[in-house]
Protein backbone atom coordinates (compact mmCIF):
# COMPACT_ATOMS: atom_id res chain seq x y z
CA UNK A 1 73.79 82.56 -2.07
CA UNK A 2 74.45 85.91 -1.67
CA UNK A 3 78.47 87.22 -1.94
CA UNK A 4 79.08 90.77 -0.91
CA UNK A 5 82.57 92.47 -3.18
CA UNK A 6 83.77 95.55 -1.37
CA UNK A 7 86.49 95.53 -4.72
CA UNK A 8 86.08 95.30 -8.43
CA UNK A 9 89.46 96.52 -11.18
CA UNK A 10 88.55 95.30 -14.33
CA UNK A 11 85.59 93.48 -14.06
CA UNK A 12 87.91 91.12 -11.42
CA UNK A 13 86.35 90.60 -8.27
CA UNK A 14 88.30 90.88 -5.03
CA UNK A 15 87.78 91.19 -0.99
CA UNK A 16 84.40 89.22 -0.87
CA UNK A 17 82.21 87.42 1.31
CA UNK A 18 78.78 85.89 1.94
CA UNK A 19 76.80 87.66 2.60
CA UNK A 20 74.30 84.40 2.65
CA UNK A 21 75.23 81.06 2.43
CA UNK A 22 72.01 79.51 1.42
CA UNK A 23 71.25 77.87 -2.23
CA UNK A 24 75.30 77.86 -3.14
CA UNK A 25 74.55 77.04 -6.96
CA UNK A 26 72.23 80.27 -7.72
CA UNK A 27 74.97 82.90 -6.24
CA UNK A 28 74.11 86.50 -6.30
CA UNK A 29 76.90 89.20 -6.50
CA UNK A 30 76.39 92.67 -4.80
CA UNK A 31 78.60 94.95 -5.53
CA UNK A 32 79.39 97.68 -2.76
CA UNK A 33 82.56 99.71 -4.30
CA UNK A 34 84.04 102.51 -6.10
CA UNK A 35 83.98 101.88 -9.58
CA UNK A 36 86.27 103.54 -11.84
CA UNK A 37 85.54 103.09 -15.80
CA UNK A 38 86.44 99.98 -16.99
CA UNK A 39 85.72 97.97 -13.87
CA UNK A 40 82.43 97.12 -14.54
CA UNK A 41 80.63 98.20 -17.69
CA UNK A 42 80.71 97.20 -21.30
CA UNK A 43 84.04 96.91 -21.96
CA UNK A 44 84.92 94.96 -19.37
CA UNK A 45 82.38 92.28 -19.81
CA UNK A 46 80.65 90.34 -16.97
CA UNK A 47 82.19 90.40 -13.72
CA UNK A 48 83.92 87.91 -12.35
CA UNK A 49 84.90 86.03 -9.00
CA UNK A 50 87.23 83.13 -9.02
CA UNK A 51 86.50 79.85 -8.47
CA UNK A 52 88.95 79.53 -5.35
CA UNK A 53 87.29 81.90 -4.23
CA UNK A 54 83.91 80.70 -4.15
CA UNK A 55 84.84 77.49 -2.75
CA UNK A 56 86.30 79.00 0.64
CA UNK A 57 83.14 80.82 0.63
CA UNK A 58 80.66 77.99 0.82
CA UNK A 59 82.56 75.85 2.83
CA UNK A 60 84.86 73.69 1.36
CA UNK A 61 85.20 71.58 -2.33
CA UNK A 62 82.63 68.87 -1.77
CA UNK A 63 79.94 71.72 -1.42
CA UNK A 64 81.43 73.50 -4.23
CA UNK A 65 82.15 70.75 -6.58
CA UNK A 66 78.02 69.95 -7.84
CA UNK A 67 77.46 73.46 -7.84
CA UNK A 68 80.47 74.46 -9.98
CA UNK A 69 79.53 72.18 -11.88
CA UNK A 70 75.97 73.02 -12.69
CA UNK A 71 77.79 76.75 -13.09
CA UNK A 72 79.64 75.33 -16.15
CA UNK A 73 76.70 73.52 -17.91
CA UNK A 74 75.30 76.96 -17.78
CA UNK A 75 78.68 78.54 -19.18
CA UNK A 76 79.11 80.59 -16.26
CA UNK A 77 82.58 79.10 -15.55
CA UNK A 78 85.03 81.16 -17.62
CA UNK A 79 88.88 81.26 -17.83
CA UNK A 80 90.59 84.52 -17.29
CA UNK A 81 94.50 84.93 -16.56
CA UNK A 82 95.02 81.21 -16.34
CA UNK A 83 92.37 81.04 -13.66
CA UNK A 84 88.75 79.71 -13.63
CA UNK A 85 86.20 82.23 -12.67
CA UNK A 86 82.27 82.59 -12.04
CA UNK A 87 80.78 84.78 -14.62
CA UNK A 88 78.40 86.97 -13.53
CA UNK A 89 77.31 88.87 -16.96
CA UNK A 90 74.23 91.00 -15.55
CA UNK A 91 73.60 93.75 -13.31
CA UNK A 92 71.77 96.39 -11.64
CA UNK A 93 72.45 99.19 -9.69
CA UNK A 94 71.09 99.80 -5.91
CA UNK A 95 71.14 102.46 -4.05
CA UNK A 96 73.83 103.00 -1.47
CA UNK A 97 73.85 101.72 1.87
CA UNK A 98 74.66 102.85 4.98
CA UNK A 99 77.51 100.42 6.28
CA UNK A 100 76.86 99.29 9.58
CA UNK A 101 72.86 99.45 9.73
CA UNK A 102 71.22 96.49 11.00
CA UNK A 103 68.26 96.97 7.29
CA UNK A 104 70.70 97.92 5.07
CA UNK A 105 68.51 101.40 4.34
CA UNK A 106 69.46 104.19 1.93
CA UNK A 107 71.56 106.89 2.60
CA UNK A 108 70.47 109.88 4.28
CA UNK A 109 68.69 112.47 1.86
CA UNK A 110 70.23 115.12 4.03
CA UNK A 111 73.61 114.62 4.12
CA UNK A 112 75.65 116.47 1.41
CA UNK A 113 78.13 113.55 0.90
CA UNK A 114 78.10 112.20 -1.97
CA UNK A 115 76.62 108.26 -2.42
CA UNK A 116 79.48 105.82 -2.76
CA UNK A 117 78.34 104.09 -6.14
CA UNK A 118 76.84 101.02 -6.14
CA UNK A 119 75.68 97.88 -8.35
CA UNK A 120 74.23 94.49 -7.46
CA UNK A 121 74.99 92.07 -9.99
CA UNK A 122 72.59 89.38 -10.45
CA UNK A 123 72.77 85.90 -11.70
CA UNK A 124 72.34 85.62 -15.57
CA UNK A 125 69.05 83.16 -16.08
CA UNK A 126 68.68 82.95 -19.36
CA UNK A 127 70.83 79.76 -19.85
């Protein structure tokens, strides 16, 4: 599953969608925002989306529910605010995109705008 975040303030995950629905208990979080220090680096820690979100975004709680809870036997379910969340603790960057294009290719080299940063934060597999 693939989830597109358009916002990220302190390492919180907000206006999301999939991007992909397919294979909902292996999600993949792209990241396609402005990032301002201390949204999504060190000291913030992983990034994460809640749970109620997640479940609107694959359909419903009986797809959600064996996938969550494979998530937690790999500790990716974490508590934050008094919420449960999806941890996703690892990431790389990608170039920018150009919204709208039908590949999803890199910015022009021409244009003298500068790149909106990006990151695409993978699933963790190391538990």
């Amino acid at each position: 599953m693939r989830i597109r975040a358009l916002s990220v303030f302190e390492g919180v995950v907000y206006h999301c969608w999939a991007v992909d629905s397919t294979a909902p208990s292996r999600p993949t979080l792209e990241v396609e925002a402005l990032l301002r220090p201390g949204d999504a680096d060190a000291e913030a820690g992983p990034l994460l989306l809640s749970v109620a979100d997640y479940i609107v975004m694959v359909g419903g709680l009986e797809t959600a529910r064996p996938c969550l809870v494979e998530l937690a036997a790999a500790g990716r379910i974490v508590e934050h605010l008094g919420v449960d969340h999806i941890a996703f603790p690892t990431w790389t960057p990608v170039e920018p995109t150009v919204v709208g294009s039908d590949n999803d290719t890199a910015s022009d080299p021409d244009d003298d705008t500068p790149p909106t940063p990006s990151l695409r934060v993978v699933r963790d597999d190391t538990n």
